[in-house]
C-alpha atoms as a PDB file:
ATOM      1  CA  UNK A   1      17.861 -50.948   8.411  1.00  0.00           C
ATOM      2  CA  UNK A   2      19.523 -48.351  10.536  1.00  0.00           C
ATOM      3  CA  UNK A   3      20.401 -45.028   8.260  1.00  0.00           C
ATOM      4  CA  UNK A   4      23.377 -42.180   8.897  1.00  0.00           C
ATOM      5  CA  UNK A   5      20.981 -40.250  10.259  1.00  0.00           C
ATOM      6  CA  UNK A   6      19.580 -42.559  12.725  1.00  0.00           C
ATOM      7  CA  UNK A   7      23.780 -43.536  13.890  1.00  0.00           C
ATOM      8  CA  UNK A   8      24.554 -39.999  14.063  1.00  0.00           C
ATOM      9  CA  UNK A   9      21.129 -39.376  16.386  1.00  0.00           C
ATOM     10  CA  UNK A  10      23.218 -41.681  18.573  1.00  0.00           C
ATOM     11  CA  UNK A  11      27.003 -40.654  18.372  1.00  0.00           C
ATOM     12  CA  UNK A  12      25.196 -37.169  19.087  1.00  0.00           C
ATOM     13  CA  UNK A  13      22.816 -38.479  21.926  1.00  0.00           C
ATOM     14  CA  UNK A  14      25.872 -40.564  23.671  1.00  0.00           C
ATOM     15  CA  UNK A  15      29.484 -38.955  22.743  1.00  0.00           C
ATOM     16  CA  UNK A  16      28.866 -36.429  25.808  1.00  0.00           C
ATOM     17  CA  UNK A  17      28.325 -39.270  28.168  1.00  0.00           C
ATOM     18  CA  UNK A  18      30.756 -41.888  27.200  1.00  0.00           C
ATOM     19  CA  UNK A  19      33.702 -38.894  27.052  1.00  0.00           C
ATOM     20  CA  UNK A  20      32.775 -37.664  30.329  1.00  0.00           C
ATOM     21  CA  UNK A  21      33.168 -41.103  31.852  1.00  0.00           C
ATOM     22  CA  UNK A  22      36.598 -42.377  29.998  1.00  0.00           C
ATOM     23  CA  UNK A  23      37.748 -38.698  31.247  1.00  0.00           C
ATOM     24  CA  UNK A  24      36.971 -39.627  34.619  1.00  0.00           C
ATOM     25  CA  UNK A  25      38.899 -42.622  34.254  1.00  0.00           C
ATOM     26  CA  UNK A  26      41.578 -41.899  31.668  1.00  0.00           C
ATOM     27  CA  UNK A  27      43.216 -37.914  31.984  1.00  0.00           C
ATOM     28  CA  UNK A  28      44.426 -38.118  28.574  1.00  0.00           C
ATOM     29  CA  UNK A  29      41.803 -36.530  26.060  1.00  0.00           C
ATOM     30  CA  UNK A  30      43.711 -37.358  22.916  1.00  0.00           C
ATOM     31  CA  UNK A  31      43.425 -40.847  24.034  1.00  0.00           C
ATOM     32  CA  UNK A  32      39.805 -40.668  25.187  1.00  0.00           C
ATOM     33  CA  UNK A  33      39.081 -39.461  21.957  1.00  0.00           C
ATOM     34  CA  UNK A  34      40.109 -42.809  20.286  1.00  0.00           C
ATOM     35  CA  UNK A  35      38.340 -45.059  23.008  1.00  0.00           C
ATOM     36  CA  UNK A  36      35.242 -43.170  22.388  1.00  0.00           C
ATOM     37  CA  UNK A  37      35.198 -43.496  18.839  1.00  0.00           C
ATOM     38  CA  UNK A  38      36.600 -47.043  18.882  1.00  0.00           C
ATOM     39  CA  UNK A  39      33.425 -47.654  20.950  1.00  0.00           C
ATOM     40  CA  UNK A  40      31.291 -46.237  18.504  1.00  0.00           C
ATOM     41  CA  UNK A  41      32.604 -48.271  15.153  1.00  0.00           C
ATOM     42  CA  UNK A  42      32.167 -51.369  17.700  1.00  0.00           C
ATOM     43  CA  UNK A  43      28.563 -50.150  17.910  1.00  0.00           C
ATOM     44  CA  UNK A  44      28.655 -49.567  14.044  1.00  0.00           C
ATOM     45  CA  UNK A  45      29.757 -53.118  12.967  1.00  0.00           C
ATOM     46  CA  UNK A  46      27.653 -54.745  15.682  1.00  0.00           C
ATOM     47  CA  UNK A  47      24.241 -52.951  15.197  1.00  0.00           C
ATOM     48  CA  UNK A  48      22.413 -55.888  13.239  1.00  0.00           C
ATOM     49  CA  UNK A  49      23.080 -57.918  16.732  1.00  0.00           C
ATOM     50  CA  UNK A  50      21.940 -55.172  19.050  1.00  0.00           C
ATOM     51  CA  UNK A  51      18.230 -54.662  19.931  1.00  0.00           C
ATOM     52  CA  UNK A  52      16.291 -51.746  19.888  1.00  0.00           C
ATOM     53  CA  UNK A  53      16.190 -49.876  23.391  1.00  0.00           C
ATOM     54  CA  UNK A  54      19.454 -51.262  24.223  1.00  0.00           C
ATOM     55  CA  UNK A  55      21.952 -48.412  23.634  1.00  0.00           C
ATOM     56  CA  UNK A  56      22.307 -47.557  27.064  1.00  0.00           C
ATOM     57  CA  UNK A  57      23.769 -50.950  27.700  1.00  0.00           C
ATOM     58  CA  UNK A  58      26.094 -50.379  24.761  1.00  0.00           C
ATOM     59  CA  UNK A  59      27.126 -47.139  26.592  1.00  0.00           C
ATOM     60  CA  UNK A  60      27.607 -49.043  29.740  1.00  0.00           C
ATOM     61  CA  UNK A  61      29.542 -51.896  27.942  1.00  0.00           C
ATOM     62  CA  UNK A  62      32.160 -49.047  26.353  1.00  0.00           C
ATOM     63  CA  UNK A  63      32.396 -47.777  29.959  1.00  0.00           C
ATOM     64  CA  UNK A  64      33.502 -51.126  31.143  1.00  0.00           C
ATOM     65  CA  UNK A  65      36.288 -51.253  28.276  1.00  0.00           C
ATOM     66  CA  UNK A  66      38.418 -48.352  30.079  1.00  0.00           C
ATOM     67  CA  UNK A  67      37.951 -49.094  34.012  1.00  0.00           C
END
């Protein structure tokens, strides 16, 4: 069972990354704001199907949502 402390570990470890790369994409910040944290309830809801190790592929799937 994943906690809140463990997901916000996470939102802390990748938020950073994934806004850098919508911003690269996407010059709008308001609306990189929302992809990024659409990406992350995504990752919320699906975490029982998502194996441990695998969050840079979740990272790299978000990226793949904007480009």
């Amino acid at each position: 069972m994943t906690t809140k402390r463990e997901i916000d570990r996470i939102v802390e470890k990748y938020s950073d990354m994934l806004l850098r790369i919508a911003l690269h994409h996407i010059h709008n910040y308001a609306q990189v704001q929302d992809i990024v944290q659409d990406a992350f309830i995504k990752f919320c809801i699906n975490l029982l199907n998502l194996k441990v190790g695998k969050g840079k592929s979740m990272a790299y799937s978000c990226h793949k949502q904007f480009v």
